[in-house]
Protein backbone atom coordinates (compact mmCIF):
# COMPACT_ATOMS: atom_id res chain seq x y z
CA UNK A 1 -111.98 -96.91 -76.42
CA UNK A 2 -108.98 -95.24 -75.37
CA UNK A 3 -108.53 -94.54 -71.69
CA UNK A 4 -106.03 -92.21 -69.41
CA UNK A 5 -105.50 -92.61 -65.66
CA UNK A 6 -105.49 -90.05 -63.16
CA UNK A 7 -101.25 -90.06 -63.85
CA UNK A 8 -101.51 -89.62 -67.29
CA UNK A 9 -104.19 -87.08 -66.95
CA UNK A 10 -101.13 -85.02 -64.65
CA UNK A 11 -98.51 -85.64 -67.20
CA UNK A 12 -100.42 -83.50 -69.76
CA UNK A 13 -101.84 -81.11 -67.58
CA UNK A 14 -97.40 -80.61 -67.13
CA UNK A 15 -97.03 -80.74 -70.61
CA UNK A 16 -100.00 -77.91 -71.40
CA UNK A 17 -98.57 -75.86 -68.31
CA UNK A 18 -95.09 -75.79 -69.85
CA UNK A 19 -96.85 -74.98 -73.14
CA UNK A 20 -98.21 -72.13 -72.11
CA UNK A 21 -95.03 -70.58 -70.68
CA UNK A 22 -95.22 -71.55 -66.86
CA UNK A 23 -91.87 -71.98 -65.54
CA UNK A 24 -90.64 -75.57 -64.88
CA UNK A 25 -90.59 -75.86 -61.15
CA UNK A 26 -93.37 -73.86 -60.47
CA UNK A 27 -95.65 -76.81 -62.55
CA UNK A 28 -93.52 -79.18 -60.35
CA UNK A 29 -94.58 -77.65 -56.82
CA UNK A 30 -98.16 -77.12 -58.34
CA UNK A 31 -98.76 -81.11 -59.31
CA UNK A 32 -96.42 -81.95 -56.44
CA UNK A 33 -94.00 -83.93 -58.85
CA UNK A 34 -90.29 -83.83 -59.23
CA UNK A 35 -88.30 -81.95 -61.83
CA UNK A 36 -86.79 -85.70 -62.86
CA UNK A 37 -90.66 -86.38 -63.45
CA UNK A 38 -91.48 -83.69 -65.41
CA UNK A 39 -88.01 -83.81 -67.54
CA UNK A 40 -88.79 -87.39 -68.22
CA UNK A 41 -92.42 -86.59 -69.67
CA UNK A 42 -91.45 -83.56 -71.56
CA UNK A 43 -88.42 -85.47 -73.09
CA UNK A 44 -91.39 -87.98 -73.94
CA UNK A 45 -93.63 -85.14 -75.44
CA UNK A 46 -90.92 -83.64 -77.68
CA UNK A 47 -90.11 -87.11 -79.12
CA UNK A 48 -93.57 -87.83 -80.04
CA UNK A 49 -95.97 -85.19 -79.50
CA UNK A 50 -99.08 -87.60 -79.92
CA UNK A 51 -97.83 -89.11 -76.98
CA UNK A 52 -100.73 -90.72 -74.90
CA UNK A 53 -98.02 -90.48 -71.51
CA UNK A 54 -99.16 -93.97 -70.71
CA UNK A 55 -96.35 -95.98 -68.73
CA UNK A 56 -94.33 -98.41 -70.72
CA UNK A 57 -94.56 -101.78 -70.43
CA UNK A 58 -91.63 -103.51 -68.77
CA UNK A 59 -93.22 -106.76 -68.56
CA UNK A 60 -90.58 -109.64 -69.38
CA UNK A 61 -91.60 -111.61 -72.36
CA UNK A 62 -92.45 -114.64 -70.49
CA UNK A 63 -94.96 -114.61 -68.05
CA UNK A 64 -94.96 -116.98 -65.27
CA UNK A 65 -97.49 -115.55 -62.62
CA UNK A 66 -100.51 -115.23 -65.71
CA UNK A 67 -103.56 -116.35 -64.31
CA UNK A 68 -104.25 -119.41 -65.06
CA UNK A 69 -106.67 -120.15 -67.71
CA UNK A 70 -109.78 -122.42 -65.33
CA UNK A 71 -109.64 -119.28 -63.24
CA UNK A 72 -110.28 -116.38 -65.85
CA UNK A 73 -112.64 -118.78 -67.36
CA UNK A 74 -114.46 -118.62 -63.67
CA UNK A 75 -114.14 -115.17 -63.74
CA UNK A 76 -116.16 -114.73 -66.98
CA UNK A 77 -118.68 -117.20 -66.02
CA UNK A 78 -118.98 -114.94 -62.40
CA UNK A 79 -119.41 -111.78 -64.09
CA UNK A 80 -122.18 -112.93 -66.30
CA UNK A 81 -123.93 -114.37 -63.57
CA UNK A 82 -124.07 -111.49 -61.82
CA UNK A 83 -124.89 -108.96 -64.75
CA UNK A 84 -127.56 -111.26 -65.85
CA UNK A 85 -129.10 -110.86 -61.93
CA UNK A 86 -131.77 -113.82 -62.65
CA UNK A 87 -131.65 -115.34 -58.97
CA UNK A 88 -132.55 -114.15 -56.13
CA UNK A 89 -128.87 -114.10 -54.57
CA UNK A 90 -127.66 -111.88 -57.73
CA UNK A 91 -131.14 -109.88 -58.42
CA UNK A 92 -129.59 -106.86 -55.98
CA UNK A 93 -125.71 -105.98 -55.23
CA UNK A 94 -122.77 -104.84 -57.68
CA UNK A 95 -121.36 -106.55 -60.48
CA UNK A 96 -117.70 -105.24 -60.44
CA UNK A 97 -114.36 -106.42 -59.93
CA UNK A 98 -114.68 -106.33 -56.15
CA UNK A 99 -117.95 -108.20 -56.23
CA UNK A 100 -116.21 -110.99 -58.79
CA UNK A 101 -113.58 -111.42 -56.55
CA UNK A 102 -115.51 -112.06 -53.25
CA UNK A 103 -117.65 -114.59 -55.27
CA UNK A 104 -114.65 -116.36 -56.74
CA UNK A 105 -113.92 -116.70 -52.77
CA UNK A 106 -116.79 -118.04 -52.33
CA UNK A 107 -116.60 -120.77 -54.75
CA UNK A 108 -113.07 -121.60 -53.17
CA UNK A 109 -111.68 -120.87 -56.74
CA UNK A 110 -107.17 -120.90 -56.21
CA UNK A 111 -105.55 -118.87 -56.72
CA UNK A 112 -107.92 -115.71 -56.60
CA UNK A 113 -106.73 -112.68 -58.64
CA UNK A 114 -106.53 -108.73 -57.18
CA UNK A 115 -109.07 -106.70 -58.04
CA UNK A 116 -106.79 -105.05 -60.85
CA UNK A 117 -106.42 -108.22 -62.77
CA UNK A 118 -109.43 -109.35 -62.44
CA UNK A 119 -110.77 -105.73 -63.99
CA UNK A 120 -108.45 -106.09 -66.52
CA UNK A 121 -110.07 -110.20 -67.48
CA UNK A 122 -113.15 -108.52 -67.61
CA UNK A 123 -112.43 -105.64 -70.10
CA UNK A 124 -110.12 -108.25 -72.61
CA UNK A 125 -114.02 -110.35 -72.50
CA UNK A 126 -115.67 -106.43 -73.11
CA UNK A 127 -117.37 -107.07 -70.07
CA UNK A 128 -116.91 -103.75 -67.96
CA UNK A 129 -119.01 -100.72 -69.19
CA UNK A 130 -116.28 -97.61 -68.26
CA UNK A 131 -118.52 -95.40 -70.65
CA UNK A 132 -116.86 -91.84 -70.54
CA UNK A 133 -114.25 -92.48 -67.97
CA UNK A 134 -110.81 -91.17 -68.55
CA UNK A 135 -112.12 -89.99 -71.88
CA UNK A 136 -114.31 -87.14 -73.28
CA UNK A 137 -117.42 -88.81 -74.44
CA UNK A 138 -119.36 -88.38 -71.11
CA UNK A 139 -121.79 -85.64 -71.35
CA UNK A 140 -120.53 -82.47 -69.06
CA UNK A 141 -123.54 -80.74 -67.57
CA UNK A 142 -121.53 -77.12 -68.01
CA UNK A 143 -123.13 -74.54 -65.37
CA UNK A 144 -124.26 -71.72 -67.80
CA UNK A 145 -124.81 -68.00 -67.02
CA UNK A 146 -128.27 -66.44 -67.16
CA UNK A 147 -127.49 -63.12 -66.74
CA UNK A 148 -124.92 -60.76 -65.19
CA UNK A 149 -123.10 -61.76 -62.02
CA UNK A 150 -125.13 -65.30 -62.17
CA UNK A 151 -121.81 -67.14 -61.87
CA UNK A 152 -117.93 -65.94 -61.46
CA UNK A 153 -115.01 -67.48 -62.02
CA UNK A 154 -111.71 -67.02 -60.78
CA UNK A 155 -108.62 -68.32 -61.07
CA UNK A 156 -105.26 -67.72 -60.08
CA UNK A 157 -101.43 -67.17 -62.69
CA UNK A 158 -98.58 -66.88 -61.47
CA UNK A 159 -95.67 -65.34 -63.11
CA UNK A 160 -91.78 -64.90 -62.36
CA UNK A 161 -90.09 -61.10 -63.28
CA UNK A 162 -86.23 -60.64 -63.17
CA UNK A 163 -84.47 -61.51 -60.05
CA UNK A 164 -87.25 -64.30 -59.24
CA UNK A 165 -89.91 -62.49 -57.38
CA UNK A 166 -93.33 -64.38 -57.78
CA UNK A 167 -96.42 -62.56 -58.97
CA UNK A 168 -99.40 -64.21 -58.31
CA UNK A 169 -102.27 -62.91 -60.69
CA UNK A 170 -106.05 -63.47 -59.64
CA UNK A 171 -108.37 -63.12 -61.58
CA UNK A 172 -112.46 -63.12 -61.94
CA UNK A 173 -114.62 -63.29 -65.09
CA UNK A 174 -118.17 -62.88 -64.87
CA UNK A 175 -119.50 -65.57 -66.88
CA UNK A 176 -122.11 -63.69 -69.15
CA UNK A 177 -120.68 -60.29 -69.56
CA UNK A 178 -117.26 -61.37 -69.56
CA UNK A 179 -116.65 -58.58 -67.08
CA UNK A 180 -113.12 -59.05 -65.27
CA UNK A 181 -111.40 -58.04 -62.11
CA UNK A 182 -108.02 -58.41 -61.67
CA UNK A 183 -105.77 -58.24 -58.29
CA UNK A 184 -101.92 -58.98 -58.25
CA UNK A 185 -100.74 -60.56 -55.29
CA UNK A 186 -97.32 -61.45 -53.51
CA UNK A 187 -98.67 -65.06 -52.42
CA UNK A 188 -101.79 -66.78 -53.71
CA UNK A 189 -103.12 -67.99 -49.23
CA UNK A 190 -106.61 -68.31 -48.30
CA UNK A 191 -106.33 -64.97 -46.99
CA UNK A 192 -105.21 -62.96 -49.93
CA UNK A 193 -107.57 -65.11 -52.10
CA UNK A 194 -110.67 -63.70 -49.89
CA UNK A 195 -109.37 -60.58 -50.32
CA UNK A 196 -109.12 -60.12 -53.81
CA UNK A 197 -113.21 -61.84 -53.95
CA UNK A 198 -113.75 -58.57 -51.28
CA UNK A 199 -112.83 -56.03 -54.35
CA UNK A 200 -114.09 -58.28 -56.79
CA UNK A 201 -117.85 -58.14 -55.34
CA UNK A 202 -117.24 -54.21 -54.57
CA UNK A 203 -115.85 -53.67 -58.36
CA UNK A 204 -118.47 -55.99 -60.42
CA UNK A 205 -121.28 -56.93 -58.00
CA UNK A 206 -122.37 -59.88 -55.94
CA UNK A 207 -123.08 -62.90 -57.96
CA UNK A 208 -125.08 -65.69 -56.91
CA UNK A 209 -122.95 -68.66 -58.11
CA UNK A 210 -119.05 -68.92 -57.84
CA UNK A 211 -116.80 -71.42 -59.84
CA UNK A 212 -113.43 -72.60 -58.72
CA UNK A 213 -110.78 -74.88 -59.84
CA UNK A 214 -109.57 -77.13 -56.84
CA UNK A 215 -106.60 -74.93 -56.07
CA UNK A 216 -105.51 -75.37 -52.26
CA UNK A 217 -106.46 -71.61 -51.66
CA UNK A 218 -109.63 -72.31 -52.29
CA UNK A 219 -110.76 -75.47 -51.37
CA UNK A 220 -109.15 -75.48 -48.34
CA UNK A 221 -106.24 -77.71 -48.95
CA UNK A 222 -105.56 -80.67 -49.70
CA UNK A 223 -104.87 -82.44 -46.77
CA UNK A 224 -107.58 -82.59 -43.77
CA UNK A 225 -110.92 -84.36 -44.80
CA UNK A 226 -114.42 -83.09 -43.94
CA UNK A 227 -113.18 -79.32 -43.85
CA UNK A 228 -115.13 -76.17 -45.39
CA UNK A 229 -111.96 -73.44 -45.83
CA UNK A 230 -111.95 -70.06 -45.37
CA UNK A 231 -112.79 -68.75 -49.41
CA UNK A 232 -115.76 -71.42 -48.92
CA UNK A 233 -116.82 -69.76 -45.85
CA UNK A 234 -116.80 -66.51 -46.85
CA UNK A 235 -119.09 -67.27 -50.22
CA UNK A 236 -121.37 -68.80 -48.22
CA UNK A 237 -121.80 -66.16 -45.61
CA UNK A 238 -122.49 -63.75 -48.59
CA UNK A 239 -125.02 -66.17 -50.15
CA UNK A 240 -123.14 -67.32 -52.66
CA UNK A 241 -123.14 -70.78 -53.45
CA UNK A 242 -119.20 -72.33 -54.45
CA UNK A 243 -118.97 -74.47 -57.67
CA UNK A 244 -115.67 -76.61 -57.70
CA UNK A 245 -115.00 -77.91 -61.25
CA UNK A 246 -113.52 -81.54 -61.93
CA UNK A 247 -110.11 -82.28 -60.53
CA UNK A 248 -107.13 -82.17 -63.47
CA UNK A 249 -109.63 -80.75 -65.68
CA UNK A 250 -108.59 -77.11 -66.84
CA UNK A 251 -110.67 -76.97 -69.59
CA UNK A 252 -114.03 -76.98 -67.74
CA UNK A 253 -112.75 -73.37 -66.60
CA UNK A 254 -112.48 -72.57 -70.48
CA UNK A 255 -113.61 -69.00 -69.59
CA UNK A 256 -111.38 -68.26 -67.48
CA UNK A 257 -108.46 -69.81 -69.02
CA UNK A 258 -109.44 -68.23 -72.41
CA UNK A 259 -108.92 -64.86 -70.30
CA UNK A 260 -105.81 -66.09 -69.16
CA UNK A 261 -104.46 -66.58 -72.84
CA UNK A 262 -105.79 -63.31 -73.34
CA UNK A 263 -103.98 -61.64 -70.53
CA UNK A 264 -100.47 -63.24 -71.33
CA UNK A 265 -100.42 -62.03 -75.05
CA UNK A 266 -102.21 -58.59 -74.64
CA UNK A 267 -100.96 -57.34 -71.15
CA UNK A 268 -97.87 -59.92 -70.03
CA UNK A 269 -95.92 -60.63 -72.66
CA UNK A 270 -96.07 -56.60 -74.00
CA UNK A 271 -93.88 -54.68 -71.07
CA UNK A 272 -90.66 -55.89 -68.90
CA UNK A 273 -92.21 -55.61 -65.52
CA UNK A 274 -89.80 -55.04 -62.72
CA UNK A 275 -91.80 -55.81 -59.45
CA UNK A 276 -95.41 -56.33 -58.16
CA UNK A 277 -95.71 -52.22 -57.69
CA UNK A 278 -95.05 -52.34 -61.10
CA UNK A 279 -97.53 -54.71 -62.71
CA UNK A 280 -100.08 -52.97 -60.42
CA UNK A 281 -99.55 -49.58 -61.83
CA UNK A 282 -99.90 -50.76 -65.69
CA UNK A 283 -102.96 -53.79 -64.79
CA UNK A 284 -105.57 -50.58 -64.83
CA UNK A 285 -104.86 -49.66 -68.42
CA UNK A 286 -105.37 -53.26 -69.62
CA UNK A 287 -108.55 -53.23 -67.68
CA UNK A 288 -109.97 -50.37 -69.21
CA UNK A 289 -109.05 -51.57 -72.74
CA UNK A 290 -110.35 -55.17 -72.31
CA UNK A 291 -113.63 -53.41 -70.96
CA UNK A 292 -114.09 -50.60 -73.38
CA UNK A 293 -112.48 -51.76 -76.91
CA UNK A 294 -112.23 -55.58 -76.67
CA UNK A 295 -114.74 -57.87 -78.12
CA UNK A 296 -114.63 -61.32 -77.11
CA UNK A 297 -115.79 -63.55 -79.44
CA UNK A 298 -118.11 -64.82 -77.63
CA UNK A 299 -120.20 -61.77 -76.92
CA UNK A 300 -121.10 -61.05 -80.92
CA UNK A 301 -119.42 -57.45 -81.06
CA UNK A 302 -120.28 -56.38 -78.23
CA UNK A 303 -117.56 -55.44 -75.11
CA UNK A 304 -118.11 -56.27 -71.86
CA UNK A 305 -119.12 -52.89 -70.28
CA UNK A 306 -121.58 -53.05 -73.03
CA UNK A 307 -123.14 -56.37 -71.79
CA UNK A 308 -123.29 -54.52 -68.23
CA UNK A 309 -125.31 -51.39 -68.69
CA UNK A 310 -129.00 -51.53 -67.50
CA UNK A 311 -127.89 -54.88 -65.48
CA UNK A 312 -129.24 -54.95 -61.91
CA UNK A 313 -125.92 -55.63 -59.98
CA UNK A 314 -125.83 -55.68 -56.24
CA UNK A 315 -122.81 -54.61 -54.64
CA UNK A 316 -120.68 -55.76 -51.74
CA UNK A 317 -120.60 -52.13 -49.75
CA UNK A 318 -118.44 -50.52 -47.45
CA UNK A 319 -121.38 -51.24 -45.08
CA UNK A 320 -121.94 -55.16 -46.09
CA UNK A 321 -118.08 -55.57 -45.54
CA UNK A 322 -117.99 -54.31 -42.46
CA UNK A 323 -120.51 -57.11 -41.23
CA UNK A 324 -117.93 -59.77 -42.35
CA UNK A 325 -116.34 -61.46 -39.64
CA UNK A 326 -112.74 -62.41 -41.46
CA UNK A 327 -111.13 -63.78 -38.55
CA UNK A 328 -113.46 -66.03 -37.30
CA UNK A 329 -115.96 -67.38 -40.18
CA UNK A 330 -118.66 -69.52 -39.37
CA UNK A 331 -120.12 -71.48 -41.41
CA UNK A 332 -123.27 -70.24 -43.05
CA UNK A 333 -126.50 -71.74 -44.38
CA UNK A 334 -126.20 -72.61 -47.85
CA UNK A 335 -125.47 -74.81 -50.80
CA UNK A 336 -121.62 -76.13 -52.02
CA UNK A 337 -121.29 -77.84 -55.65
CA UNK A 338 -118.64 -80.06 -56.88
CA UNK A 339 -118.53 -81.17 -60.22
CA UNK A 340 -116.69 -84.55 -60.44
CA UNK A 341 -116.26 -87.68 -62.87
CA UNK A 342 -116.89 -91.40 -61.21
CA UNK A 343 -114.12 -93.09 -61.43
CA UNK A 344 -113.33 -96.88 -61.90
CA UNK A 345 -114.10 -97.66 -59.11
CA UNK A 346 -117.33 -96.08 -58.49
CA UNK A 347 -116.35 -92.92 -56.44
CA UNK A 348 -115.90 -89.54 -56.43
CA UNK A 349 -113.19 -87.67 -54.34
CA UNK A 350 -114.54 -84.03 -52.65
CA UNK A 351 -112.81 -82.49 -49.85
CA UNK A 352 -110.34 -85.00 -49.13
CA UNK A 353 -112.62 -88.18 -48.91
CA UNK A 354 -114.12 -90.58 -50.98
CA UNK A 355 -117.84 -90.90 -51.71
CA UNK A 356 -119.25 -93.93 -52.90
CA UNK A 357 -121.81 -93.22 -56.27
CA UNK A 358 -121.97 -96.74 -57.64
CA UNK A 359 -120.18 -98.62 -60.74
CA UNK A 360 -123.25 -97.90 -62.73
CA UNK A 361 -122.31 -94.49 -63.10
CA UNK A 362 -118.57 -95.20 -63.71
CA UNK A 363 -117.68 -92.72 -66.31
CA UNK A 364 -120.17 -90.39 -66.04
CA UNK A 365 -119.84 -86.27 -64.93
CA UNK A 366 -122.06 -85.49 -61.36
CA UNK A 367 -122.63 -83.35 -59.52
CA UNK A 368 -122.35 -83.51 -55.61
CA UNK A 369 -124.27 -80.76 -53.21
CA UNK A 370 -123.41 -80.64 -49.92
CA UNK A 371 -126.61 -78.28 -47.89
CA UNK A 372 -125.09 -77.28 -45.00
CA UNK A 373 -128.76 -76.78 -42.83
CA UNK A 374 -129.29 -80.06 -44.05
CA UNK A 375 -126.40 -81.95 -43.38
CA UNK A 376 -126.36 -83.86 -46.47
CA UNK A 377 -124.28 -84.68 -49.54
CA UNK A 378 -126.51 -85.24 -52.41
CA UNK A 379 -125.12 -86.43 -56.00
CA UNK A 380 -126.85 -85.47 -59.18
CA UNK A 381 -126.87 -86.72 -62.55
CA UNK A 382 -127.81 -84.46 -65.71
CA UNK A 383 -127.97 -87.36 -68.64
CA UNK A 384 -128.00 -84.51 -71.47
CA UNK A 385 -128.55 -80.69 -71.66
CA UNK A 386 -132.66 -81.11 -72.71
CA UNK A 387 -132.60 -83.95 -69.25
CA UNK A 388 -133.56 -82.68 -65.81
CA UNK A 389 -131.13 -83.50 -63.08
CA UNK A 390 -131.77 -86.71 -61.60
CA UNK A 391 -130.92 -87.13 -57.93
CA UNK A 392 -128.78 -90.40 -57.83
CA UNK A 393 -127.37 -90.82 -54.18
CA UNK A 394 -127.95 -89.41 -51.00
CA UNK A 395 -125.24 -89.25 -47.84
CA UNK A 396 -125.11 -87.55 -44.52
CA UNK A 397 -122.42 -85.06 -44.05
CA UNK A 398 -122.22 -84.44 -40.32
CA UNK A 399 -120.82 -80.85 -39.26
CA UNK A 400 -119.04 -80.17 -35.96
CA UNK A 401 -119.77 -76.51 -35.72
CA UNK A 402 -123.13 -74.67 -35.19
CA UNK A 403 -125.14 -73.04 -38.32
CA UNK A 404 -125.18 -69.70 -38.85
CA UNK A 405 -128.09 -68.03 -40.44
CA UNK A 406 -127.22 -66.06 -43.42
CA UNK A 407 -127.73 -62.56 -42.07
CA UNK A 408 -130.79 -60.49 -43.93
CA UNK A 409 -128.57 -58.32 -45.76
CA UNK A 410 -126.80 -60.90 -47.92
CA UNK A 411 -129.80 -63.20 -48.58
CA UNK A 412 -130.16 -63.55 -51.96
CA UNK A 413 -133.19 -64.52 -54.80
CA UNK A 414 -131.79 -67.72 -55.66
CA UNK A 415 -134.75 -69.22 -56.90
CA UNK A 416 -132.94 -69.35 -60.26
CA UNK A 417 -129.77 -71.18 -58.66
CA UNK A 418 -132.25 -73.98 -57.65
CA UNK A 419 -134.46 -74.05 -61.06
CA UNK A 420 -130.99 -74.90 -63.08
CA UNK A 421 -129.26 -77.32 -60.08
CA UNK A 422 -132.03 -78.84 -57.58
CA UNK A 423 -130.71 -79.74 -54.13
């Protein structure tokens, strides 16, 4: 079974940016890489374009530091003991690399490997069980729509015009209806992301769920641990509940990028725009033809203004946004979702900080909650669509700010939120 590490998984995420026209340096500031990197790995997709991007080996071809052969012999004879958990010293406790390692210690066995080696014994004697990770086999538990304004998405393009100037393009799909609202922006901040959600709620209604990709405007960067941003903030002091999609993964926001594809052919690619004023005055008449004429495939002839009339929507009014305190945000009561793959070592990485899950779940989509009246991170586990969600680990996440209560006016009949993900 073929796997990629998180550095190959960046190298094509490079590749598919520069595919689909974004401009060289911009993919460099966005994966924080150098133009050297990126010329080296484009260089290495145009020579073989079923290139996996794994790192070549420059291993000499004599190898005097291999472990020697007694100790990966002990370290087979370890890890069976352990999986096999028939005493009452192995019955509980992990059976990974780390856990091999301290028992080799144990048993005074010299010299004792790293952790990396010793992963890498155990996988040449097909005893580790990565199932899923780095690959696509793990079952994804997709959040799906129920009805209009059950979940948004929204993402964020940018685009360069002549002379440079940076156009930064947000926009929001409505998950069911395929309903859009688009916003074209001079910088893509916290700020001018919670001010395009402010029209979006105004233009296509309130919805109960909304997804994210792990974009620093939205999560709340990249670098502080334990922090709740502003765009977080201000879902959850509407009642809406934030859904962060896997990190490096662009095609769990399929919607959205679909839109995107859309966008660049239909709207982008058909007029010379000259500045921002510009691609605001023309975005309008794409919006009314994607509502009114365009079919997406997905919605079996119908458009999406079609798939809106007789909804219930509730909007965000003049009067609700008035009650929003911009400047100073608390944080609300209410639910925060992050979708996220366990890694090889066992973890998960949300909001700047590692999370324990376990190795037996190494591989394997979950789904992380964090209840903010609670004070707890719970992770989830959905084994296939027809399974019910399985609550897997349990954690205290400790907030240094008071609660607010969600005011009356925004509370919301969630009841379906909680039916499809339990928290």
């Amino acid at each position: 079974m073929d796997t990629f590490t998180t550095e190959q998984a960046l190298r094509r995420e490079a590749v598919r940016r520069r595919l689909q026209g974004d401009p060289r340096l911009e993919i460099c500031r966005a994966l924080s890489r150098s133009p050297r990197w990126f010329d080296k790995w484009w260089a290495e997709y145009c020579r073989d374009p079923h290139t996996d991007f794994a790192d070549r080996a420059r291993a000499p071809h004599s190898r005097p530091s291999k472990t020697p052969r007694p100790v990966e012999e002990a370290i087979v004879s370890v890890r069976e003991t352990l999986e096999a958990a028939n005493t009452p010293e192995t019955k509980y406790g992990l059976i990974g690399a780390s856990s091999v390692r301290g028992q080799l210690e144990r048993l005074g066995i010299r010299p004792v490997p790293s952790v990396p080696t010793i992963q890498r014994i155990m996988a040449r004697h097909d005893q580790t069980h990565p199932i899923g990770a780095g690959c696509d086999s793990a079952y994804y538990p997709w959040p799906a729509a129920w009805a209009v304004n059950a979940i948004h998405a929204t993402d964020i393009i940018t685009r360069y015009i002549s002379g440079g100037e940076e156009i930064d393009n947000f926009h929001t799909i409505d998950l069911y209806s395929h309903a859009v609202y688009l916003t074209q922006q001079a910088d893509k901040s916290s700020a001018t992301t919670c001010a395009h959600l402010l029209k979006t709620w105004a233009k296509l209604g309130v919805p109960l769920m909304q997804q994210f990709d792990n974009e620093a405007a939205f999560c709340g960067g990249h670098t502080h641990p334990h922090i709740l941003g502003r765009v977080v903030r201000l879902c959850l002091f509407c009642g809406i509940e934030p859904i962060f999609t896997p990190v490096y993964e662009a095609k769990r926001n399929y919607q959205i990028e679909t839109f995107h594809s859309l966008w660049v052919k239909a709207f982008w690619s058909c007029e010379e725009f000259t500045d921002l004023a510009h691609v605001r005055s023309e975005a309008p008449t794409f919006a009314r033809w994607y509502h009114m004429v365009y079919q997406p495939p997905a919605l079996s002839g119908k458009t999406p203004s079609q798939m809106r009339r007789r909804a219930s929507i509730q909007y965000l009014t003049a009067d609700l946004r008035q009650r929003i305190p911009l400047e100073q945000l608390p944080i609300t009561a209410g639910r925060i979702h992050f979708l996220r793959k366990v890694d090889l070592a066992g973890q998960i990485e949300l909001l700047n900080e590692m999370w324990p899950v376990g190795e037996k779940w190494i591989g394997d989509y979950v789904r992380a909650t964090i209840d903010t009246v609670q004070q707890t991170l719970t992770v989830w586990h959905q084994a296939n669509i027809e399974a019910d969600w399985r609550l897997i680990k349990t954690r205290q996440f400790q907030l240094r700010e008071p609660i607010h209560t969600i005011l009356p006016s925004f509370k919301r009949n969630s009841a379906r939120c909680r039916d499809c993900w339990p928290g």
